[in-house]
C-alpha atoms as a PDB file:
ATOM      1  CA  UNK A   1     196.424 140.654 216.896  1.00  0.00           C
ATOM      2  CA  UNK A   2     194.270 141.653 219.874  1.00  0.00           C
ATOM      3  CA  UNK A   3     195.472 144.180 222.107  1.00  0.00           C
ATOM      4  CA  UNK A   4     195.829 142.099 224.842  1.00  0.00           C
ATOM      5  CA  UNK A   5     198.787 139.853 222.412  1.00  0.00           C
ATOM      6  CA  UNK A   6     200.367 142.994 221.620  1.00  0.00           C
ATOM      7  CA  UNK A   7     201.025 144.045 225.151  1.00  0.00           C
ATOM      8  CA  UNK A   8     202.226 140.278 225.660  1.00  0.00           C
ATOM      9  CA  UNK A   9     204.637 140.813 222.974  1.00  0.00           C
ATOM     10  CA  UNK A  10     205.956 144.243 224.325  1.00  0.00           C
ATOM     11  CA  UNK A  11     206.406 142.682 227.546  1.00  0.00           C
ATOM     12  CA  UNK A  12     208.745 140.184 226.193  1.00  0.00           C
ATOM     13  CA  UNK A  13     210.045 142.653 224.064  1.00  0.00           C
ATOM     14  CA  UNK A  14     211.133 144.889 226.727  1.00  0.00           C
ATOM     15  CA  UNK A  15     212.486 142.125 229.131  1.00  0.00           C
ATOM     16  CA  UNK A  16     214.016 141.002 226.306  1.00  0.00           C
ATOM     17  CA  UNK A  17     215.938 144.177 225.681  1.00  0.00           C
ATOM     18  CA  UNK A  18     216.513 144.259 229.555  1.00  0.00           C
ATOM     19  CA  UNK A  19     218.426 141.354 229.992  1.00  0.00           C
ATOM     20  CA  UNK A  20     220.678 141.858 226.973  1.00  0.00           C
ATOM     21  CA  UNK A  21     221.688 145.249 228.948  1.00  0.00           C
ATOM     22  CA  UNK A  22     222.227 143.428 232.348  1.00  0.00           C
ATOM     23  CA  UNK A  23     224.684 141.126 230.304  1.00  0.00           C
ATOM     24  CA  UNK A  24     226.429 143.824 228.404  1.00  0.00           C
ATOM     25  CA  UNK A  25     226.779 145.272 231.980  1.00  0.00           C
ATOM     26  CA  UNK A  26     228.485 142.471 233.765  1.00  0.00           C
ATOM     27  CA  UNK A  27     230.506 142.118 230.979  1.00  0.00           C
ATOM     28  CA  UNK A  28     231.706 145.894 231.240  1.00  0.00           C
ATOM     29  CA  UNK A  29     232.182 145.463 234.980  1.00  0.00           C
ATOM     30  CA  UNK A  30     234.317 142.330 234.643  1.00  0.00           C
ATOM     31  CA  UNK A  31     236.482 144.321 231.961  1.00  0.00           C
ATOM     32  CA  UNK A  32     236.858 147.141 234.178  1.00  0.00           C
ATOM     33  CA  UNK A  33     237.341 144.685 237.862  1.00  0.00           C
ATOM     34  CA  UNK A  34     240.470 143.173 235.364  1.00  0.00           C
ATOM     35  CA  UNK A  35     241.690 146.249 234.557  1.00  0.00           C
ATOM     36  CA  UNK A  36     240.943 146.343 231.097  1.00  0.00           C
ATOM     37  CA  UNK A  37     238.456 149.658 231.098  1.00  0.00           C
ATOM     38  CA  UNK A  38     238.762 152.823 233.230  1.00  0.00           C
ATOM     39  CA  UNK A  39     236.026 153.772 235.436  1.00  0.00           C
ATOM     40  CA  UNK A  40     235.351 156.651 233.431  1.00  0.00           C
ATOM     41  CA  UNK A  41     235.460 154.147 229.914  1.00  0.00           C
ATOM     42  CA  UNK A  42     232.792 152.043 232.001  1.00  0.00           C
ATOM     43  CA  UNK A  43     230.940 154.899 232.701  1.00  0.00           C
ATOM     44  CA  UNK A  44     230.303 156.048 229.425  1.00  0.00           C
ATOM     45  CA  UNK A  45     229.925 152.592 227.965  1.00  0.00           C
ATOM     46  CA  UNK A  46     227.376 151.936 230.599  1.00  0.00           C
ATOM     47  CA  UNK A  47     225.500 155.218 230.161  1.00  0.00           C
ATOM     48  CA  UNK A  48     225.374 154.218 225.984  1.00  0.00           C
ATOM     49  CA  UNK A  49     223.820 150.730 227.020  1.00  0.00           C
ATOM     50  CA  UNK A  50     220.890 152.197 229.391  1.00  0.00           C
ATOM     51  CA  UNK A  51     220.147 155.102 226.367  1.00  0.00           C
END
């Protein structure tokens, strides 16, 4: 694999990873708009997601 491939793939890689955490966000904030989570539950979930 040239270097150039492996960068590609890190770049997917990481925009991968970053839109998996977007989703797991929304979904937190919808759970906590309905009531379901605290803010301070959200908070921690969120700051375990962007860790």
């Amino acid at each position: 694999m040239t270097k150039q491939e492996a960068d590609y793939q890190d770049c997917v890689r990481q925009t991968t990873r970053i839109q998996s955490q977007a989703a797991e966000l929304i979904k937190l904030a919808q759970l906590r708009d309905d009531g379901d989570l605290s803010e301070a539950e959200f908070q921690n979930a969120k700051s375990n997601i962007l860790t």
